[in-house]
Protein backbone atom coordinates (compact mmCIF):
# COMPACT_ATOMS: atom_id res chain seq x y z
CA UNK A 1 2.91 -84.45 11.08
CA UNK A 2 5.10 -82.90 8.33
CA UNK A 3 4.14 -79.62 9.27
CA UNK A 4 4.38 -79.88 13.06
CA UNK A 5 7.69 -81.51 12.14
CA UNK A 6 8.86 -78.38 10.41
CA UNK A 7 7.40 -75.50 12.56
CA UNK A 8 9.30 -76.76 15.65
CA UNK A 9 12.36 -77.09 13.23
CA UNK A 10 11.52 -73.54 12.63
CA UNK A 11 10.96 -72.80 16.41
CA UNK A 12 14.32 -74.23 17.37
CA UNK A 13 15.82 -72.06 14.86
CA UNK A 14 14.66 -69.29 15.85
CA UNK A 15 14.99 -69.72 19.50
CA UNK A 16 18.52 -70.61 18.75
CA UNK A 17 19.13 -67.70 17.12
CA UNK A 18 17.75 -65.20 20.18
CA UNK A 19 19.77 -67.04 22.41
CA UNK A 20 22.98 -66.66 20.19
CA UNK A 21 21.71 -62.91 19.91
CA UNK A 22 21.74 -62.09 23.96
CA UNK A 23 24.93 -64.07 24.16
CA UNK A 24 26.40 -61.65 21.41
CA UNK A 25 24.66 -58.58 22.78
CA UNK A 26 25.77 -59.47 26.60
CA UNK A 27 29.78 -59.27 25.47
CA UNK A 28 29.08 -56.19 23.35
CA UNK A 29 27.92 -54.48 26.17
CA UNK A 30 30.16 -55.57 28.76
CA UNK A 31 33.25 -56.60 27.47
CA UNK A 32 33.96 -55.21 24.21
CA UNK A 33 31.84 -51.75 24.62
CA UNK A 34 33.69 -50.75 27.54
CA UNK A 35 37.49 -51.91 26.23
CA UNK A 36 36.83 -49.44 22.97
CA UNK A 37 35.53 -46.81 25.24
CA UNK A 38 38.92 -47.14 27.46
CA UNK A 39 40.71 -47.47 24.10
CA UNK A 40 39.32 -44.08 22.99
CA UNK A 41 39.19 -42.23 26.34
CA UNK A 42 43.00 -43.19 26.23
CA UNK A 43 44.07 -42.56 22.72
CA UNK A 44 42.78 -39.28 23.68
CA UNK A 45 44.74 -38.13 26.48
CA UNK A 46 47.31 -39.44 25.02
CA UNK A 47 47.10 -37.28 22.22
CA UNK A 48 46.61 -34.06 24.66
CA UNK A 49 50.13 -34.95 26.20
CA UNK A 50 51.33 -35.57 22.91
CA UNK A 51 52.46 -39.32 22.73
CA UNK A 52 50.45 -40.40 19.48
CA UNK A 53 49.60 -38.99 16.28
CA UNK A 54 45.65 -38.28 15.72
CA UNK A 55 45.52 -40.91 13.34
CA UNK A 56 45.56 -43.31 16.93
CA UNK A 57 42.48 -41.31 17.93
CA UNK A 58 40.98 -41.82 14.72
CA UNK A 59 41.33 -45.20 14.71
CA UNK A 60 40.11 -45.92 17.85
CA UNK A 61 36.86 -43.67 17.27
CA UNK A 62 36.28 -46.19 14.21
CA UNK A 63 36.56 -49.23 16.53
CA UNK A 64 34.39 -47.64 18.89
CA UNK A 65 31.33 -47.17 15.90
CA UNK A 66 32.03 -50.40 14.34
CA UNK A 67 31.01 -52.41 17.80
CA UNK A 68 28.17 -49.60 18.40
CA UNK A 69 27.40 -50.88 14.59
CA UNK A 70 27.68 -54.26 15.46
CA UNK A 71 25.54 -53.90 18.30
CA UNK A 72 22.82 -52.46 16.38
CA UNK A 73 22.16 -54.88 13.90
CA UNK A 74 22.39 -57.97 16.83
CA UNK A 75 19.90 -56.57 18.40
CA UNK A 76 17.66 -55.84 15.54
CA UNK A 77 18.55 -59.51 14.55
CA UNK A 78 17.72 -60.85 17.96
CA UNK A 79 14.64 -58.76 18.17
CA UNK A 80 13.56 -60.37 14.67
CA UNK A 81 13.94 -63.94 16.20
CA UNK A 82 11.67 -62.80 19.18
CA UNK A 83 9.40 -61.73 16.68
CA UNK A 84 9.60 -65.13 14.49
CA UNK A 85 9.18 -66.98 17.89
CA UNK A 86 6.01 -65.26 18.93
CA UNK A 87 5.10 -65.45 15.25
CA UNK A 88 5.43 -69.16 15.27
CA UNK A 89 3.85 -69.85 19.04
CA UNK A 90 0.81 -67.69 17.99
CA UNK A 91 1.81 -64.79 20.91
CA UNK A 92 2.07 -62.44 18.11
CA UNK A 93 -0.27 -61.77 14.63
């Protein structure tokens, strides 16, 4: 019983954590991707026509690989759960 007990404790865990990791990977991808894309694309022209210095541009590049950074590791995290899950539900040796 104690060990059925803790493998769904570890089941919920993990499923908890896939499901916080498509949550997370769902507003990288379509909310905070695409603002530091428009961020960039417009520190840039704005830097052709001259209205900000390129340390704007090169902060906004580094905001732009920080979420692409971000997005890798929650998806190698959520892909780990998946893993653990199918681990733990015997889909996976």
């Amino acid at each position: 019983e104690d060990a059925r007990a803790r493998a769904s404790g570890e089941l919920g865990g993990a499923a908890s954590m896939y499901a916080r990791g498509r949550e997370t990977l769902r507003l990288l991808d379509h909310t905070l991707l695409p603002q530091a894309q428009a961020t960039r694309d417009a520190s840039r022209a704005a830097l052709a026509s001259g209205t900000v210095d390129f340390d704007s541009v090169i902060e906004a590049e580094r905001q732009l690989i920080d979420i692409r950074t971000r997005r890798l590791q929650t998806e190698l995290e959520t892909r780990l759960a998946l893993a653990e899950i199918k681990k733990l539900t015997g889909e996976f040796k």
